[in-house]
PDB file of N, CA and C in Angstrom:
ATOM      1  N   UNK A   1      -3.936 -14.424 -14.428  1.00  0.00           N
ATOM      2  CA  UNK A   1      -3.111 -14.580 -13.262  1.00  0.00           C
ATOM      3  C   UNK A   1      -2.892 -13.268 -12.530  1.00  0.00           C
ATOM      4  N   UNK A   2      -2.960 -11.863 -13.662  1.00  0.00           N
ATOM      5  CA  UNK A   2      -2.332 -10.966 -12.641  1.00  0.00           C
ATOM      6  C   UNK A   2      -3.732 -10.492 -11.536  1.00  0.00           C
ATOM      7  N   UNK A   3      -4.563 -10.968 -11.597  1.00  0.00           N
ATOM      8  CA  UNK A   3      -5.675 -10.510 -10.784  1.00  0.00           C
ATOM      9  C   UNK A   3      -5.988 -11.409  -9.712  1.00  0.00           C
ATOM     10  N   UNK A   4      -5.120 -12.358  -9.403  1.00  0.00           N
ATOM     11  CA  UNK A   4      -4.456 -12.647  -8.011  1.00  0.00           C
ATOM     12  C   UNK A   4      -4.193 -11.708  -6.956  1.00  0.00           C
ATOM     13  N   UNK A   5      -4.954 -11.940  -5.907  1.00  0.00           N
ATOM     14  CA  UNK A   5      -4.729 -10.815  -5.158  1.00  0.00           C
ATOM     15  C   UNK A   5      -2.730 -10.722  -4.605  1.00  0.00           C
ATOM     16  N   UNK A   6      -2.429 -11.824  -4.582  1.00  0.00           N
ATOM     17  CA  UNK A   6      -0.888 -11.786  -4.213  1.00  0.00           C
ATOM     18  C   UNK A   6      -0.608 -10.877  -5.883  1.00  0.00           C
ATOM     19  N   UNK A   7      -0.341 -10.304  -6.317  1.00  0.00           N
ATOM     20  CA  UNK A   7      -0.237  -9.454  -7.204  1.00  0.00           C
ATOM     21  C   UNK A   7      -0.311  -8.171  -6.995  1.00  0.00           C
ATOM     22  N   UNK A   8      -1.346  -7.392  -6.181  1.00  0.00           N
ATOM     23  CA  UNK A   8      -1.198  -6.505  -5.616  1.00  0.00           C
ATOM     24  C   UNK A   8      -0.049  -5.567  -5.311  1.00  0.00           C
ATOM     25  N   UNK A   9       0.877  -6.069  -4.726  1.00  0.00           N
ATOM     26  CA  UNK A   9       2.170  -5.546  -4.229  1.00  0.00           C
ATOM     27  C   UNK A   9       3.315  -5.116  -5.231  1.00  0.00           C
ATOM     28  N   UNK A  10       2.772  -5.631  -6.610  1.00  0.00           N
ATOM     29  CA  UNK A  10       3.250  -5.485  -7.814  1.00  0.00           C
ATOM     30  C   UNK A  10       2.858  -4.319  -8.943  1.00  0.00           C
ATOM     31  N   UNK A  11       1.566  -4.422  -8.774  1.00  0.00           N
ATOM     32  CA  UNK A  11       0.548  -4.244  -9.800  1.00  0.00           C
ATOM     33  C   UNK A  11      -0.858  -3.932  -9.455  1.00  0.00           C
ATOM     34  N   UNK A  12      -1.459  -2.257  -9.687  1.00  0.00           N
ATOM     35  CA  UNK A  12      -2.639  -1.741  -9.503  1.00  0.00           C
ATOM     36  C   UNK A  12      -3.654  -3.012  -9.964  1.00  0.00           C
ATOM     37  N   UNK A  13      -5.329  -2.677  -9.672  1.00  0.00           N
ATOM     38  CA  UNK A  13      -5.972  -3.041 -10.161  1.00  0.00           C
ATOM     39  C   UNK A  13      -6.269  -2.257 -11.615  1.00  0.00           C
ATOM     40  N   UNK A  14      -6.112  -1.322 -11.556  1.00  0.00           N
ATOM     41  CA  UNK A  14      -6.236  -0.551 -12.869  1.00  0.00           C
ATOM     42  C   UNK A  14      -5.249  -0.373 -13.878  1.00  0.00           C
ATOM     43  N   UNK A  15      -3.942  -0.712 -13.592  1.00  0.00           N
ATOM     44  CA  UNK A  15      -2.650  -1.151 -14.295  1.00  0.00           C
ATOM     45  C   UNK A  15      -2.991  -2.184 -15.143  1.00  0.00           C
ATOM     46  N   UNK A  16      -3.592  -3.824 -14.759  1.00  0.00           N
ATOM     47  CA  UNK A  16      -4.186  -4.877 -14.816  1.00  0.00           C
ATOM     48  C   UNK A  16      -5.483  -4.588 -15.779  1.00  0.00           C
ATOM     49  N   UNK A  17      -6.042  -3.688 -15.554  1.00  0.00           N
ATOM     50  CA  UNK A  17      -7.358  -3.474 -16.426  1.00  0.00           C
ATOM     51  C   UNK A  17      -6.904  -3.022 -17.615  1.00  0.00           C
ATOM     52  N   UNK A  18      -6.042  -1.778 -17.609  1.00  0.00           N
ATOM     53  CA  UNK A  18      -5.772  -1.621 -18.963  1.00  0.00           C
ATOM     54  C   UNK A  18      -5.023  -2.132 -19.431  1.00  0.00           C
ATOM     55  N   UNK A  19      -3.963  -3.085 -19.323  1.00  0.00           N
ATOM     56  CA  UNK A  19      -2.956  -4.197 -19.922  1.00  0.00           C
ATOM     57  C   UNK A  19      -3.933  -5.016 -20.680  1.00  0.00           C
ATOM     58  N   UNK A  20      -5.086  -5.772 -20.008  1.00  0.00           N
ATOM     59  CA  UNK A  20      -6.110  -6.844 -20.186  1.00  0.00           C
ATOM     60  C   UNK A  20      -6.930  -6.306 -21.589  1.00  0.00           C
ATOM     61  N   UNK A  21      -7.309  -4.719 -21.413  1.00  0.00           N
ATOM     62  CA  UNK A  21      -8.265  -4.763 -22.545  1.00  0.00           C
ATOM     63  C   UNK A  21      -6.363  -3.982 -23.334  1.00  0.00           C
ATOM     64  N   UNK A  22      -5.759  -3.791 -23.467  1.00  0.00           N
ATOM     65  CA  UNK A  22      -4.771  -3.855 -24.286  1.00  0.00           C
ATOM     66  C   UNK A  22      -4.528  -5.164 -25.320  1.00  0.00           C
ATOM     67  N   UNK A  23      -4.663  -5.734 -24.636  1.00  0.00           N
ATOM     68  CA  UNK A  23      -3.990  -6.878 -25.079  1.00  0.00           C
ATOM     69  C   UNK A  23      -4.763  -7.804 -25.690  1.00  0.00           C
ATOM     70  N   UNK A  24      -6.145  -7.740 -25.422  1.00  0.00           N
ATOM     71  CA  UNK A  24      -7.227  -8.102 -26.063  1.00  0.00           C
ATOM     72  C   UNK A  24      -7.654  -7.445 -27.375  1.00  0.00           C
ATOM     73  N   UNK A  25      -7.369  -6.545 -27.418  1.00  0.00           N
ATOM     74  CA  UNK A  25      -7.700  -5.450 -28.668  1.00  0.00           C
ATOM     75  C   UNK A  25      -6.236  -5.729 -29.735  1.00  0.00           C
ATOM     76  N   UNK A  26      -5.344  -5.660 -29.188  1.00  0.00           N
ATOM     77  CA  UNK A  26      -4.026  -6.190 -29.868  1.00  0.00           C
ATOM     78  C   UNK A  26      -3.425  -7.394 -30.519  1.00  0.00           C
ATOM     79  N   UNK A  27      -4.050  -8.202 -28.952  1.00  0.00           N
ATOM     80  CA  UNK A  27      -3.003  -9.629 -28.986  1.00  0.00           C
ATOM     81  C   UNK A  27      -3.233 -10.441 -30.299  1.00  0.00           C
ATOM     82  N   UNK A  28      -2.907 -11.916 -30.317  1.00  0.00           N
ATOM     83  CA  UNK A  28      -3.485 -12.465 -31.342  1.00  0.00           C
ATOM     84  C   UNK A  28      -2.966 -14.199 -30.525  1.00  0.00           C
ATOM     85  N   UNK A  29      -3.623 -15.243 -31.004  1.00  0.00           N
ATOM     86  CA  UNK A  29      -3.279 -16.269 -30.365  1.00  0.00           C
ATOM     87  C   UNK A  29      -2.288 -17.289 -31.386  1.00  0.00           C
ATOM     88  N   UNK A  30      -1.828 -17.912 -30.781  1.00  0.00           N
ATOM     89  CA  UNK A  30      -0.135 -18.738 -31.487  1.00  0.00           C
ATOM     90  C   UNK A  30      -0.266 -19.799 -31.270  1.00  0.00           C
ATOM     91  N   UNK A  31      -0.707 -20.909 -32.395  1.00  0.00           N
ATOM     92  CA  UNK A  31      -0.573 -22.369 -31.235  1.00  0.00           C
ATOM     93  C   UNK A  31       0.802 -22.980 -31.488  1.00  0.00           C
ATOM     94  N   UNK A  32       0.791 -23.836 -30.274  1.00  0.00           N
ATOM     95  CA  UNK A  32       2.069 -23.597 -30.045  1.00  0.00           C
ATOM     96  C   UNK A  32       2.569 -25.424 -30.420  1.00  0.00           C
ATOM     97  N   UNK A  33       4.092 -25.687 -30.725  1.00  0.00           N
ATOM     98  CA  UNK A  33       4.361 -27.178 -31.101  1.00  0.00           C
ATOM     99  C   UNK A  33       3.941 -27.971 -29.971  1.00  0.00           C
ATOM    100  N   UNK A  34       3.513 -29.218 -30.658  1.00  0.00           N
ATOM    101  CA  UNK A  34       3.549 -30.169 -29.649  1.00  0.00           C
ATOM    102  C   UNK A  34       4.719 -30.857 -28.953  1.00  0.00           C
ATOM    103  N   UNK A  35       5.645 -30.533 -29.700  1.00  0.00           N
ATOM    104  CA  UNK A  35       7.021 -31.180 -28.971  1.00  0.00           C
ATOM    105  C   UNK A  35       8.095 -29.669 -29.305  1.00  0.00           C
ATOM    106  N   UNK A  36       8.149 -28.621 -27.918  1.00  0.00           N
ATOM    107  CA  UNK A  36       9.157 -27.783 -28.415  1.00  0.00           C
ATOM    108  C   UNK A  36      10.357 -28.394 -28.386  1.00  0.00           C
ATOM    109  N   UNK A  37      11.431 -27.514 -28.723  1.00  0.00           N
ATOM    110  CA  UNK A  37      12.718 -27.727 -28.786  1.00  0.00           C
ATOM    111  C   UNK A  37      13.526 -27.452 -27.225  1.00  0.00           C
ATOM    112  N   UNK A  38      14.407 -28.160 -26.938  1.00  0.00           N
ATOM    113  CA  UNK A  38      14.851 -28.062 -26.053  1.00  0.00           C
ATOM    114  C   UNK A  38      15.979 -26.722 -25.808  1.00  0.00           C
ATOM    115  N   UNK A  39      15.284 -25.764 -25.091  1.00  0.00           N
ATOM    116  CA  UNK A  39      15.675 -24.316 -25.126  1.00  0.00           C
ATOM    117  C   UNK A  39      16.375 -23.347 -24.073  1.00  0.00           C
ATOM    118  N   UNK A  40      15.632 -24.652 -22.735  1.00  0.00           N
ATOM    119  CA  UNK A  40      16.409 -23.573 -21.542  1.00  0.00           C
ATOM    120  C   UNK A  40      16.529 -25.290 -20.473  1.00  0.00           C
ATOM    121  N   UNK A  41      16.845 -24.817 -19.228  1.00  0.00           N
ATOM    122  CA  UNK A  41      17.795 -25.713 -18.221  1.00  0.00           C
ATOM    123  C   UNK A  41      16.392 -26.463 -17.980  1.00  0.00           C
ATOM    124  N   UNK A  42      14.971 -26.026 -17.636  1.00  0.00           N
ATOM    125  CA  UNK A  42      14.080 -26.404 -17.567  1.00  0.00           C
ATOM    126  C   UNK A  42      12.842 -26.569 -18.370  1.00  0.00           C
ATOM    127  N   UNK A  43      12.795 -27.893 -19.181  1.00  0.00           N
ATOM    128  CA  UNK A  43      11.897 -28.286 -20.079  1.00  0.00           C
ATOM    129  C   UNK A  43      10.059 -28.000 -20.200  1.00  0.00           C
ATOM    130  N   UNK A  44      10.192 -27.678 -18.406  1.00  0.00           N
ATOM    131  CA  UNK A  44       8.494 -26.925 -18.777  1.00  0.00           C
ATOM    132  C   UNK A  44       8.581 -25.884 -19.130  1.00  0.00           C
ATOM    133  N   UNK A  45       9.864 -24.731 -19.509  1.00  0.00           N
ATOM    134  CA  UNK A  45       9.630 -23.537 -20.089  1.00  0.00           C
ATOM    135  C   UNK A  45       9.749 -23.303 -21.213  1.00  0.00           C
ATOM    136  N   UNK A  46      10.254 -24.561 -22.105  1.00  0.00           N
ATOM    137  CA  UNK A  46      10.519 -24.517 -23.784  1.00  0.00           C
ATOM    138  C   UNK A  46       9.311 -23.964 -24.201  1.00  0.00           C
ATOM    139  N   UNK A  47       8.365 -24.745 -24.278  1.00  0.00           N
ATOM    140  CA  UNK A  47       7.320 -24.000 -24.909  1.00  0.00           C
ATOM    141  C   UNK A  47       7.040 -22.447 -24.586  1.00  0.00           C
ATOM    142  N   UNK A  48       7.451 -22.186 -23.518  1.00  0.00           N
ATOM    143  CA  UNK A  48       7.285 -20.442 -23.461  1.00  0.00           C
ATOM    144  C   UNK A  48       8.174 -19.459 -24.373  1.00  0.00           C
ATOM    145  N   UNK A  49       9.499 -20.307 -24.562  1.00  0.00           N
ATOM    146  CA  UNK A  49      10.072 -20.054 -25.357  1.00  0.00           C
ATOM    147  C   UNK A  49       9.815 -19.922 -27.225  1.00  0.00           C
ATOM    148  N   UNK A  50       9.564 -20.745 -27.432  1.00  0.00           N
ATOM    149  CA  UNK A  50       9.112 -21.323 -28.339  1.00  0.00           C
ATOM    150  C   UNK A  50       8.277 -20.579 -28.774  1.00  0.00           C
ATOM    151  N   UNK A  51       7.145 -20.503 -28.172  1.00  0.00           N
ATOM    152  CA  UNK A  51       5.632 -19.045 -28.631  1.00  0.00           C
ATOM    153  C   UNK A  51       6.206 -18.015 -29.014  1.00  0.00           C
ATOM    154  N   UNK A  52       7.150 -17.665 -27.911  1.00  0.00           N
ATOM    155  CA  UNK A  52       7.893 -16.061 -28.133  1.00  0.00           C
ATOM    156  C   UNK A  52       8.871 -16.169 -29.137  1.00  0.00           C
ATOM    157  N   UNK A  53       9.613 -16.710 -29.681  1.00  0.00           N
ATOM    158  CA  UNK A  53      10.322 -16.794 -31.252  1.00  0.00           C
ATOM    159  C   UNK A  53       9.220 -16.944 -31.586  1.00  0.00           C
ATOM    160  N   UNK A  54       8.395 -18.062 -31.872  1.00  0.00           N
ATOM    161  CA  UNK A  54       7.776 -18.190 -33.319  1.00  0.00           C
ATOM    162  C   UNK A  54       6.733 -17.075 -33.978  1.00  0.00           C
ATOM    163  N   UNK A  55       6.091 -16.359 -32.496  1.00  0.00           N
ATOM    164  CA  UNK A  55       5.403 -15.362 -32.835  1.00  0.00           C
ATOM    165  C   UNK A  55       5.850 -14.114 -33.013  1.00  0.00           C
ATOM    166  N   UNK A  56       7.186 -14.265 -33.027  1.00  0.00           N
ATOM    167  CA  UNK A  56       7.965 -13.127 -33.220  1.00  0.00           C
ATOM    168  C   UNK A  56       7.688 -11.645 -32.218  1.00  0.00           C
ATOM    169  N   UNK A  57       6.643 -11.998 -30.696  1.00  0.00           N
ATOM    170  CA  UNK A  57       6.566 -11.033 -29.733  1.00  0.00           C
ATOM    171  C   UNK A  57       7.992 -10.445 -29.388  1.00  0.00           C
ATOM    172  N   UNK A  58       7.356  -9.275 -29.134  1.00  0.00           N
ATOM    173  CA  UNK A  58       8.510  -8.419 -28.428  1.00  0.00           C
ATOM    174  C   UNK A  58       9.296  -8.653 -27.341  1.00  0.00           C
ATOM    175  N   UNK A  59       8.589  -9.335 -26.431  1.00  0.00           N
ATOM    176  CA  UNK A  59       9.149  -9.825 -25.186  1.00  0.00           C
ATOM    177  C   UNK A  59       7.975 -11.453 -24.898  1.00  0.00           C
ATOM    178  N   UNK A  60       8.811 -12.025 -23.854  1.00  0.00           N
ATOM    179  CA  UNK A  60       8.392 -12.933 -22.809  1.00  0.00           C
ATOM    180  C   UNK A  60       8.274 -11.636 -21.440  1.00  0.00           C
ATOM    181  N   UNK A  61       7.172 -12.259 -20.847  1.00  0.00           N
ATOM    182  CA  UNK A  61       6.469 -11.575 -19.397  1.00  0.00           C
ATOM    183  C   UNK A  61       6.550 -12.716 -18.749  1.00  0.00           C
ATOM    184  N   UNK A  62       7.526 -12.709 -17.599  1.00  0.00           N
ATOM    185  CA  UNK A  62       7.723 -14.137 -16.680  1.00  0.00           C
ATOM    186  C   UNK A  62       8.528 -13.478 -15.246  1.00  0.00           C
ATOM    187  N   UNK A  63       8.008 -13.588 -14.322  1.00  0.00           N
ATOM    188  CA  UNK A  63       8.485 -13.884 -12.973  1.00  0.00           C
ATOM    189  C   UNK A  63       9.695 -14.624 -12.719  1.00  0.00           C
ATOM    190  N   UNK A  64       9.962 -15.561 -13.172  1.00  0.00           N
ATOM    191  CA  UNK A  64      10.666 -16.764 -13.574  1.00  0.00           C
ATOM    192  C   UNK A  64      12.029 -16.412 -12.916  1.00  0.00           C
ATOM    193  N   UNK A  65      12.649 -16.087 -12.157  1.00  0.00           N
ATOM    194  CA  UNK A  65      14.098 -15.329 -12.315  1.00  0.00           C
ATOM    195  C   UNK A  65      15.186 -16.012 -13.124  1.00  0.00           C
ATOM    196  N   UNK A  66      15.214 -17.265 -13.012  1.00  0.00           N
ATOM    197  CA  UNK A  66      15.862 -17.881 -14.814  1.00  0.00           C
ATOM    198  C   UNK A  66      15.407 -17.649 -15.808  1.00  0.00           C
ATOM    199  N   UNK A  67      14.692 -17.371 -16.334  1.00  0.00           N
ATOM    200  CA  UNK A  67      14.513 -16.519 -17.352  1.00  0.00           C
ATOM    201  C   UNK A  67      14.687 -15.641 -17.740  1.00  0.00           C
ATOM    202  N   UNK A  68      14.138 -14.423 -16.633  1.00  0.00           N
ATOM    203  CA  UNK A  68      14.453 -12.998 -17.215  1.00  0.00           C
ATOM    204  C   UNK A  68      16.326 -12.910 -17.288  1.00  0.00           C
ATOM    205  N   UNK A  69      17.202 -13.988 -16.310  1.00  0.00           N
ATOM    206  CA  UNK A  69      18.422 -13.557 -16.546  1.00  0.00           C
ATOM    207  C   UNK A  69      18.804 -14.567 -17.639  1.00  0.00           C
ATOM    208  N   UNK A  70      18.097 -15.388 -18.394  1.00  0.00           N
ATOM    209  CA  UNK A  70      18.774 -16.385 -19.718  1.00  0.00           C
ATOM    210  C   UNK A  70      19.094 -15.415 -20.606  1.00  0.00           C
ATOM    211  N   UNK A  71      18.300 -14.649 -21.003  1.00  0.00           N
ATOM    212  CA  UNK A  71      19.108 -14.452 -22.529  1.00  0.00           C
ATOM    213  C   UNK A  71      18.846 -14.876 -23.599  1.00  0.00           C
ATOM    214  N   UNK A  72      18.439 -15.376 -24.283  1.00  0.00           N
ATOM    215  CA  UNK A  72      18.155 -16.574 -25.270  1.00  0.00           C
ATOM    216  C   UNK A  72      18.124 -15.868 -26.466  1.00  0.00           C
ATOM    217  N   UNK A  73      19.265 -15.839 -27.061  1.00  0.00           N
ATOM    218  CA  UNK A  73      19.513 -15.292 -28.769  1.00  0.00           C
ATOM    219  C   UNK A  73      18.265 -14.354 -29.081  1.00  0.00           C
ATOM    220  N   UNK A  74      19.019 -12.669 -28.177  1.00  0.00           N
ATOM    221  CA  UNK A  74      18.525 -11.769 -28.292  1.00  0.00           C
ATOM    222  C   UNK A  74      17.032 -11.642 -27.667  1.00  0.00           C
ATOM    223  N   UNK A  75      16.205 -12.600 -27.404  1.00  0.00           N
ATOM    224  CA  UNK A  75      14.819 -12.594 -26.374  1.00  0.00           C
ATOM    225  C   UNK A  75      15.116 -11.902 -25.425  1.00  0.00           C
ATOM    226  N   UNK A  76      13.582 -10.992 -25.335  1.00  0.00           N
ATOM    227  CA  UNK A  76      13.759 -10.119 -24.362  1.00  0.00           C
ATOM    228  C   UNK A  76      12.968 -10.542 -23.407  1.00  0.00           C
ATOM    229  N   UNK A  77      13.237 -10.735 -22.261  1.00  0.00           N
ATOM    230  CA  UNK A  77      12.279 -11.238 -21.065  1.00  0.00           C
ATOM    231  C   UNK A  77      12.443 -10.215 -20.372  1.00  0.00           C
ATOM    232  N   UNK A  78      11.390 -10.007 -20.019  1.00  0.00           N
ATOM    233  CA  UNK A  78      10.773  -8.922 -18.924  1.00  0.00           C
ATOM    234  C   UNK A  78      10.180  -9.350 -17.932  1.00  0.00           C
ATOM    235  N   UNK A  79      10.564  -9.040 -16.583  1.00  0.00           N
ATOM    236  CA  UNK A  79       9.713  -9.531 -15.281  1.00  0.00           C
ATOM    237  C   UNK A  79       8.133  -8.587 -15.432  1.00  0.00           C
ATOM    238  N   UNK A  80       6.841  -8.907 -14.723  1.00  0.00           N
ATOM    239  CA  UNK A  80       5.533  -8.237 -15.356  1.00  0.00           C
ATOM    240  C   UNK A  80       5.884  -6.543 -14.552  1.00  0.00           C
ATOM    241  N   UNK A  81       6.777  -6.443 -13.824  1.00  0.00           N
ATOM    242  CA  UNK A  81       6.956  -4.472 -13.332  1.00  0.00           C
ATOM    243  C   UNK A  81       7.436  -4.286 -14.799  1.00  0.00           C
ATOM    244  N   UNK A  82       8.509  -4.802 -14.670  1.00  0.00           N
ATOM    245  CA  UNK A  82       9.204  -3.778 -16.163  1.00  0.00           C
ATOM    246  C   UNK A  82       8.169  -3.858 -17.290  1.00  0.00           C
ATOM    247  N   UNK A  83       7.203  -5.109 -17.179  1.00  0.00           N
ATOM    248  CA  UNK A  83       6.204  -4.962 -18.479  1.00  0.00           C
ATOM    249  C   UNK A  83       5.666  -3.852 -18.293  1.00  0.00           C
ATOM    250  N   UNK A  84       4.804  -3.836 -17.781  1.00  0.00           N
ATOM    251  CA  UNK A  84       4.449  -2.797 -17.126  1.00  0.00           C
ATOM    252  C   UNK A  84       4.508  -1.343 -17.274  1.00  0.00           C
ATOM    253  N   UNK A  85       5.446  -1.136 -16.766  1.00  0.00           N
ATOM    254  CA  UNK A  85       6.460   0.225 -16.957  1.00  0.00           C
ATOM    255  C   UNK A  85       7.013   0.250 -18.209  1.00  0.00           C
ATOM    256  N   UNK A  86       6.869  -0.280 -18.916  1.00  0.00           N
ATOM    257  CA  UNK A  86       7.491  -0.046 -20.742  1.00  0.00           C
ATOM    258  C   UNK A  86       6.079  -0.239 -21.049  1.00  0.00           C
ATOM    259  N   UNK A  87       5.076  -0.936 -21.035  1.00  0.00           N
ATOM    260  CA  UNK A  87       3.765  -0.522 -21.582  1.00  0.00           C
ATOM    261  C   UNK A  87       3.072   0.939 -21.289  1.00  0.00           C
ATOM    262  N   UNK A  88       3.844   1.583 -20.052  1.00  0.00           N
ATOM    263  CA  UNK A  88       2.650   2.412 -19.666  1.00  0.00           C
ATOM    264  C   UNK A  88       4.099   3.559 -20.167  1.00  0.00           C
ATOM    265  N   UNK A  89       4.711   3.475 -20.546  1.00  0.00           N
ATOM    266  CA  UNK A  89       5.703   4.574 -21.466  1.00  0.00           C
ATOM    267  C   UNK A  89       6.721   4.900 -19.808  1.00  0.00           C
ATOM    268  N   UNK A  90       7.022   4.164 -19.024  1.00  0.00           N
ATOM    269  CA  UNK A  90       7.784   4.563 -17.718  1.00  0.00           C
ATOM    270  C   UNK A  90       9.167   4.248 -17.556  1.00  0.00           C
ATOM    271  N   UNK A  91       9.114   3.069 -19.173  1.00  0.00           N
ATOM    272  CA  UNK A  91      10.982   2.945 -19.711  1.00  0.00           C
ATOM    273  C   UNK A  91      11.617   3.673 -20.309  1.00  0.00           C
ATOM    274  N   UNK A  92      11.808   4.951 -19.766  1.00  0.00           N
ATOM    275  CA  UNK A  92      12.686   5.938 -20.487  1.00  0.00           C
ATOM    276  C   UNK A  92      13.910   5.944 -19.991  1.00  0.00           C
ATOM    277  N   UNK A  93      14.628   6.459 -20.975  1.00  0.00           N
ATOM    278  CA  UNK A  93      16.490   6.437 -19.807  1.00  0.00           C
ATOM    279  C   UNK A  93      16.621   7.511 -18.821  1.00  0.00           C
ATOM    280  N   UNK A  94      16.995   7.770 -18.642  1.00  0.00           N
ATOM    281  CA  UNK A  94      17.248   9.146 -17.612  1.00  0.00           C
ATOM    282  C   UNK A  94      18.334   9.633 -18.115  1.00  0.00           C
ATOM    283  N   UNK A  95      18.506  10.983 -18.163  1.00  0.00           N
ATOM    284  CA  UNK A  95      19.585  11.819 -18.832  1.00  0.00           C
ATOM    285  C   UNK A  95      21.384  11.811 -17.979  1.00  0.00           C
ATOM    286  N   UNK A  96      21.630  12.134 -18.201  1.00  0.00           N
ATOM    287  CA  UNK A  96      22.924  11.559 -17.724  1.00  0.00           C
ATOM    288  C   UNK A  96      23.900  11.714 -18.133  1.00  0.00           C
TER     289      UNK A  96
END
């Protein structure tokens, strides 16, 4: 998806390249229930939910703006900038 050109405005082409072979070299695949649990206000996102507990990932990566503001017993949702920017080491705090 992120190589949608509407993506652009978000996200290099070369940001996108190295996430892709990141994540390929890393990832691992999860199959997921056939009937998730009912988890958030909207039932087509359980299963997104669902992957991300069971696989115990670090975060959900979702646009979603209900999502990134749910919350869901400690889940971390990240919109794909902040992925992004915490993959490429750009989530640091600032001193203060």
């Amino acid at each position: 998806m992120l190589r949608r050109p509407r993506f652009r405005r978000w996200i290099t082409t070369e940001e996108i390249e190295t996430l892709v072979a990141h994540l390929r070299s890393r990832g691992c695949l999860v199959e997921d229930e056939a009937e998730p649990a009912r988890l958030t206000p909207d039932p087509k996102d359980d299963y997104l939910i669902e992957l991300t507990l069971v696989s115990r990932a670090d975060a959900l990566v979702s646009g979603d703006g209900h999502l990134v503001q749910m919350g869901t017993g400690g889940l971390s949702v990240l919109t794909p900038r902040a992925f992004i920017d915490r993959f490429l080491g750009q989530d640091r705090p600032t001193a203060g």
